[in-house]
Protein backbone atom coordinates (compact mmCIF):
# COMPACT_ATOMS: atom_id res chain seq x y z
CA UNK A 1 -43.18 -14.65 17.20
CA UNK A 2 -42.69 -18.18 17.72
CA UNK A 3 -38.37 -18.62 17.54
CA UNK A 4 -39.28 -22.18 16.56
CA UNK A 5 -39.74 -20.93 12.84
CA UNK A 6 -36.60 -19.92 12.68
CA UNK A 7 -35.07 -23.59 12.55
CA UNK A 8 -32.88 -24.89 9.74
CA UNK A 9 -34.94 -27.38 8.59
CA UNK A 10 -38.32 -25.30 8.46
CA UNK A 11 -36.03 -22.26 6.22
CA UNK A 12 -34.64 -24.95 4.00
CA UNK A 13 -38.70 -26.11 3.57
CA UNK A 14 -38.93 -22.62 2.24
CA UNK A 15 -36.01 -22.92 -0.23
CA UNK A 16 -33.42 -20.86 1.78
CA UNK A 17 -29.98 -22.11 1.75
CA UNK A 18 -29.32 -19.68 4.15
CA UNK A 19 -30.65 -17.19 6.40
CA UNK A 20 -29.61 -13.78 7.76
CA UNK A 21 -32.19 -12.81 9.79
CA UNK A 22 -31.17 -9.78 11.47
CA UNK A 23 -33.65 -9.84 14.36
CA UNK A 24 -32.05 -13.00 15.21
CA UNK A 25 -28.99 -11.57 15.68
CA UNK A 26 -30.22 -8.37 17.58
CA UNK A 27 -32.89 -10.23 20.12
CA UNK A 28 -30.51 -12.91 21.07
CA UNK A 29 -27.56 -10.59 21.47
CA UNK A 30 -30.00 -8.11 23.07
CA UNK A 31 -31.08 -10.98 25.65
CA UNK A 32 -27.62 -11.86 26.60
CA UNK A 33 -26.39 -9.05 27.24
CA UNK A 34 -29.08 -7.80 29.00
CA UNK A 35 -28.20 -11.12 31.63
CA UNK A 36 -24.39 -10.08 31.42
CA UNK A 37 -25.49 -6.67 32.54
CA UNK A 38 -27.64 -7.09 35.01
CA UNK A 39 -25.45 -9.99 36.44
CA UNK A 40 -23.00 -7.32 36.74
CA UNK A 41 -25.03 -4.75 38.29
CA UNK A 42 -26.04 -7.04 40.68
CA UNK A 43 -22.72 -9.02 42.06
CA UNK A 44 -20.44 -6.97 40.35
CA UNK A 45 -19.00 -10.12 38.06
CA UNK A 46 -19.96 -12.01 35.49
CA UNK A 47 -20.10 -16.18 35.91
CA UNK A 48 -20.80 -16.81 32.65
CA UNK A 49 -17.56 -17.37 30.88
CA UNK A 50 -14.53 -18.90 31.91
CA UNK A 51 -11.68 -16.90 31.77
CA UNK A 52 -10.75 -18.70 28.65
CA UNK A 53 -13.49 -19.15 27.06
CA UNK A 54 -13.69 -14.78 26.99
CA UNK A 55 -9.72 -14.71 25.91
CA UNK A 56 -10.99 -16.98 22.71
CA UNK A 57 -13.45 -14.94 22.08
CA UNK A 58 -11.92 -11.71 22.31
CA UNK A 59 -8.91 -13.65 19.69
CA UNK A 60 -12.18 -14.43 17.05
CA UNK A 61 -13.59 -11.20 17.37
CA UNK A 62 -10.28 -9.27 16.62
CA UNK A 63 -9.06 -11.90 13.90
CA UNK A 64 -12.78 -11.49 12.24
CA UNK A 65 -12.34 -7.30 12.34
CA UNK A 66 -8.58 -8.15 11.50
CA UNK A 67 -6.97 -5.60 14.11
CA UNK A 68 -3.56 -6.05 13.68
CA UNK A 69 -4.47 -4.32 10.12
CA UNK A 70 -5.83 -1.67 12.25
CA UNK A 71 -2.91 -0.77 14.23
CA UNK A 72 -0.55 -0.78 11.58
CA UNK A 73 -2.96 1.86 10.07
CA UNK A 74 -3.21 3.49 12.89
CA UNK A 75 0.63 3.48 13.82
CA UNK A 76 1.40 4.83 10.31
CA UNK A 77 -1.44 7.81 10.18
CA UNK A 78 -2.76 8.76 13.96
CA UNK A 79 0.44 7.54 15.86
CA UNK A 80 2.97 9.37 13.29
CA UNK A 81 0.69 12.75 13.74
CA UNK A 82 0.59 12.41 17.62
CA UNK A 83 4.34 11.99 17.64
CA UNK A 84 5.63 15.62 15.99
């Protein structure tokens, strides 16, 4: 498949507004990680991300799954259960 269909301008040719294109999602993430990984396995670290940059986006991905919602849920049901 060429990736080069999947540009803005050629999906708003076809009328979309937007796009969710799933395989998108799954072959890039796939590809990356697949680096990370086998950057890891090799040297035992990854280079790819500053320290930073990986403390932003571990902020974005718990403010987008709102977290802090999940721990108070979880302090009020599993937490109070564990504690008797």
């Amino acid at each position: 498949m060429d990736v080069r269909f999947f540009l803005a301008k050629n999906l708003m040719d076809m009328g979309y507004v937007a796009c969710i294109e799933a395989q998108v999602v799954l072959c890039s993430a796939f590809h990356y990680l697949k680096q990370v990984l086998g950057e890891l396995r090799e040297t035992g670290e990854f280079k790819g991300m500053t320290q930073q940059e990986y403390i932003d986006a571990r902020q974005q991905v718990e403010d987008l799954i709102d977290l802090e919602e999940h721990y108070e849920i979880e302090a009020k049901t599993v937490e109070k259960r564990m504690s008797r």
